[in-house]
N, C-alpha and C. Protein backbone atom coordinates (compact mmCIF):
# COMPACT_ATOMS: atom_id res chain seq x y z
N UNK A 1 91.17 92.51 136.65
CA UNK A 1 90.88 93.34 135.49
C UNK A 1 91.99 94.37 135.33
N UNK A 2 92.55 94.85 133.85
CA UNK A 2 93.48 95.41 133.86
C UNK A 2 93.18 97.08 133.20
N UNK A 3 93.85 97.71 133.64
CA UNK A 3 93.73 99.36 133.25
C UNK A 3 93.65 99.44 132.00
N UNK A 4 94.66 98.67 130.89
CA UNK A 4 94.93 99.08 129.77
C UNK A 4 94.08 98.56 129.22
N UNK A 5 93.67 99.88 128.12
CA UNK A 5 92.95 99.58 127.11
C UNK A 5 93.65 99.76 125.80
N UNK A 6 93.30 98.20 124.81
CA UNK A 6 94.00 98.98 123.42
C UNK A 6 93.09 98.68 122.19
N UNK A 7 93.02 99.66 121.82
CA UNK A 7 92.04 99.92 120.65
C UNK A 7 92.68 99.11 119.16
N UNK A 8 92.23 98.06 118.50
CA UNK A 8 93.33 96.92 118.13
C UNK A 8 92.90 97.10 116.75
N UNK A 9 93.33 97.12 115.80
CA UNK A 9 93.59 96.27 114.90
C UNK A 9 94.45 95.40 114.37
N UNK A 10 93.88 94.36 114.22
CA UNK A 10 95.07 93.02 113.99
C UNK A 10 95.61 93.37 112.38
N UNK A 11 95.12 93.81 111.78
CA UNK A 11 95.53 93.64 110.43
C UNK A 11 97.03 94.75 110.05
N UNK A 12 96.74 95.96 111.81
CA UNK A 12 98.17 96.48 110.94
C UNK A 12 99.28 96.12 112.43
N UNK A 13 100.45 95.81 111.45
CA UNK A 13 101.72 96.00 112.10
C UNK A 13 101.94 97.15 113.43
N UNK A 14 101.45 98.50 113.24
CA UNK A 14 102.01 99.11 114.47
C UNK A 14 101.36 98.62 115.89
N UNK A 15 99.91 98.00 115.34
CA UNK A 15 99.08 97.53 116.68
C UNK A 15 99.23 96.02 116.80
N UNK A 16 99.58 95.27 115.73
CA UNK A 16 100.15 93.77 116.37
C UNK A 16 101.28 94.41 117.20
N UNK A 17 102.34 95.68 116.76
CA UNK A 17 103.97 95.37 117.68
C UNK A 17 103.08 96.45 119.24
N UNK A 18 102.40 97.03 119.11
CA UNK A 18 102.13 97.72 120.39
C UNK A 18 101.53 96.37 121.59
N UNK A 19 100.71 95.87 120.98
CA UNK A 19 99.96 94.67 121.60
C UNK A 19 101.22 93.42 122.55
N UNK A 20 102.46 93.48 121.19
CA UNK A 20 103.21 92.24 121.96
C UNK A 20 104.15 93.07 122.77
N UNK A 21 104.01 94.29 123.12
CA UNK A 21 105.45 94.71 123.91
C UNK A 21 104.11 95.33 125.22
N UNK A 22 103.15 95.18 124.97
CA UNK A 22 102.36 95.17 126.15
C UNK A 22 102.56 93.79 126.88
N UNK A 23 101.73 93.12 126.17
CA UNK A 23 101.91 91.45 126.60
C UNK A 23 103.54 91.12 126.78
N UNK A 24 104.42 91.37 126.40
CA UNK A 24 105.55 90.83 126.72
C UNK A 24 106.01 91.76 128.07
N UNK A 25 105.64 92.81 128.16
CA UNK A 25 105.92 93.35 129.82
C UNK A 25 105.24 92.34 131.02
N UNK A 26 104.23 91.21 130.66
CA UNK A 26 103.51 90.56 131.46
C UNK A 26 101.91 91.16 131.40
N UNK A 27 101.46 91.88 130.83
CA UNK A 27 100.42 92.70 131.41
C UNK A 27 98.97 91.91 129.94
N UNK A 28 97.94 91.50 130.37
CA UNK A 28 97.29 91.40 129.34
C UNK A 28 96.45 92.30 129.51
N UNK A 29 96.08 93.11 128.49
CA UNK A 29 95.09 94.17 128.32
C UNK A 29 94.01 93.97 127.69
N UNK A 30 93.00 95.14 128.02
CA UNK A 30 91.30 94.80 127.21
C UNK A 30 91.26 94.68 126.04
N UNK A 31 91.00 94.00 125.41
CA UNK A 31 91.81 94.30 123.70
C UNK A 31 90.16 94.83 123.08
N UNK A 32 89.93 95.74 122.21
CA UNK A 32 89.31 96.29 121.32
C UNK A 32 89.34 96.40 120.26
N UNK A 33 88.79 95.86 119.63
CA UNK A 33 88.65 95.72 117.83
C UNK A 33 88.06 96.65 117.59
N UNK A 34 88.60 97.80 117.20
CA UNK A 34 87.70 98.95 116.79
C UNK A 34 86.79 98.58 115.33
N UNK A 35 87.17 98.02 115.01
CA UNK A 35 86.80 97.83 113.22
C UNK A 35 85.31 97.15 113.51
N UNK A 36 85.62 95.97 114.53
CA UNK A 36 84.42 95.18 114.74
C UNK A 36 83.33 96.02 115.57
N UNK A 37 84.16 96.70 116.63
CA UNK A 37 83.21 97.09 117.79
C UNK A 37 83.40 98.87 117.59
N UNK A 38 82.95 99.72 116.96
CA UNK A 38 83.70 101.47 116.35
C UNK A 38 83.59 101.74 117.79
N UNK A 39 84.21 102.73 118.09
CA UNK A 39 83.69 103.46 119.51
C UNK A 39 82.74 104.77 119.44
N UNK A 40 81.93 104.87 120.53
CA UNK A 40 81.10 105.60 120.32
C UNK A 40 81.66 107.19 120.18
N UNK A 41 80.56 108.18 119.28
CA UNK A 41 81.54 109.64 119.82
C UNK A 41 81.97 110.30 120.77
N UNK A 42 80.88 109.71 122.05
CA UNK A 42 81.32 110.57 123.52
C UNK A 42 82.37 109.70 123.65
N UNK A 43 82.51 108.35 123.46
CA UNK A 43 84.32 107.68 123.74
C UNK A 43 85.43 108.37 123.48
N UNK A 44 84.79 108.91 121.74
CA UNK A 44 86.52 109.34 121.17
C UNK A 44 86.72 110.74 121.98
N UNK A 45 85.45 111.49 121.84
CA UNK A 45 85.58 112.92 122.38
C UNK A 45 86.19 112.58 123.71
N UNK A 46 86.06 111.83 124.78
CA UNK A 46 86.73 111.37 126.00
C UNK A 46 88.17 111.12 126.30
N UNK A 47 88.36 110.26 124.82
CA UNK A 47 89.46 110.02 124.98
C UNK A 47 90.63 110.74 124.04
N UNK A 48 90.20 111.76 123.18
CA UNK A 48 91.12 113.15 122.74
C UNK A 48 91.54 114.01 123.87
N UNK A 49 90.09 114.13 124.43
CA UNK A 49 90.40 115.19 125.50
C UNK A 49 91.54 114.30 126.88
N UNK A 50 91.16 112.75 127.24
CA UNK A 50 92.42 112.58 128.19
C UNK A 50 93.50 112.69 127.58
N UNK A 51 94.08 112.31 126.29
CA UNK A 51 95.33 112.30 125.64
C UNK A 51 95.86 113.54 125.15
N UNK A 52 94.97 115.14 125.65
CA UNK A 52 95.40 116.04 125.03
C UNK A 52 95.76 116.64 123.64
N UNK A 53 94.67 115.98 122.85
CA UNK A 53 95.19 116.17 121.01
C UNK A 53 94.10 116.72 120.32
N UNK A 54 94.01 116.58 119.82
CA UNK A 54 93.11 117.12 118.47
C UNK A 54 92.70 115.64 117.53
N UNK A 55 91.58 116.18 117.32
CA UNK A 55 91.01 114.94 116.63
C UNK A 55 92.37 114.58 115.15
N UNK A 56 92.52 116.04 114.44
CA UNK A 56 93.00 116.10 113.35
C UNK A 56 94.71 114.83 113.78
N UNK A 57 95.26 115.20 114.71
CA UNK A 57 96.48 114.96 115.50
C UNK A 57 96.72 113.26 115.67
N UNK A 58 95.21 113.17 115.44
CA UNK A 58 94.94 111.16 115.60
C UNK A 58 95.01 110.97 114.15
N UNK A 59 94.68 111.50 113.03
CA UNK A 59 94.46 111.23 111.71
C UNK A 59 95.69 110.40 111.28
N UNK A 60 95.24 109.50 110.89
CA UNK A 60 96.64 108.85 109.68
C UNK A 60 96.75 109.80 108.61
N UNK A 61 98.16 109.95 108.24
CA UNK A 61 97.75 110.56 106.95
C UNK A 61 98.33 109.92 105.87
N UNK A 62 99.29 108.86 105.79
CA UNK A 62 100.09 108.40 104.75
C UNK A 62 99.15 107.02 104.65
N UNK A 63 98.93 106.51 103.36
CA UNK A 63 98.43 105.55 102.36
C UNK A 63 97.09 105.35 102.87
N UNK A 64 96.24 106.72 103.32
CA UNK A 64 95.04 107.19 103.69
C UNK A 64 94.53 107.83 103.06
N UNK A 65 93.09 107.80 102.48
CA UNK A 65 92.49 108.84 101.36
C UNK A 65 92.53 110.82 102.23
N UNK A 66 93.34 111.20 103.29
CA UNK A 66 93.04 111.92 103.71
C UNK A 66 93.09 113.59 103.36
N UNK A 67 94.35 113.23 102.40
CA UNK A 67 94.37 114.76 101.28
C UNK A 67 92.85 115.03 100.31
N UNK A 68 92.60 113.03 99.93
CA UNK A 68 91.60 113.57 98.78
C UNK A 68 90.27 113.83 99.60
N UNK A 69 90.38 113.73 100.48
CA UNK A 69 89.00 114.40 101.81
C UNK A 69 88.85 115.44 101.84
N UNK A 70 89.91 116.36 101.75
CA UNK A 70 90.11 117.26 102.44
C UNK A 70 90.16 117.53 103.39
N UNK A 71 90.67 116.61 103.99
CA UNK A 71 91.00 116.93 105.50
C UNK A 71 92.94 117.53 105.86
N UNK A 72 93.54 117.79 105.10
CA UNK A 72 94.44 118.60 104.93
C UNK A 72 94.30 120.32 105.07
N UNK A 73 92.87 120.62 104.85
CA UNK A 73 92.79 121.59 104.92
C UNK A 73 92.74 122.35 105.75
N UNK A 74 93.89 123.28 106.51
CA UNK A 74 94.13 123.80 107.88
C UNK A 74 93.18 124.81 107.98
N UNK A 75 91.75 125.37 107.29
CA UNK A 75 90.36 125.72 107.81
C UNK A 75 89.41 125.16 108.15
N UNK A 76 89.71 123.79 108.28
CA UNK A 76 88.52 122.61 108.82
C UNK A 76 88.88 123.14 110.15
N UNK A 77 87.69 123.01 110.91
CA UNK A 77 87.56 122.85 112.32
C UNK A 77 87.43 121.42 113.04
N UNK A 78 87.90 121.31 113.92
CA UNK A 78 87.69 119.44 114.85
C UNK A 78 86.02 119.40 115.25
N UNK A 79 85.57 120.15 114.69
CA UNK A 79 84.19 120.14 115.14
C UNK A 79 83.20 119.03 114.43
């Protein structure tokens, strides 16, 4: 069983090229379809806090509805 976990979507480019330069080091990893399988909130909250970020910090923001959200707005809280 292998350490890495990768949270996948096949449909975009940065996670097909993350996926093959995993696999091409030799290593096959847990693969996760987030789309199919979401992760739960104590997951994400788990895994912001190991990666040190902010929820906002994970956000896509380009060809993402995330301006018209308002989530641009630097008085939202990560709460």
């Amino acid at each position: 069983m292998t350490d890495i976990v990768i949270y996948h979507n096949p449909e975009c480019g940065t996670s097909r090229n993350a996926l093959a330069i995993i696999r091409n080091a030799g290593i096959e990893p847990h693969v996760v379809e987030y789309l199919k399988t979401p992760p739960s909130r104590a997951l994400l909250e788990s895994l912001i806090e190991r990666a040190a970020m902010t929820p906002r910090a994970l956000l896509r923001e380009k060809g993402t509805p995330f301006a018209d959200l308002g989530l641009d707005n630097p008085d939202l809280t990560d709460a």
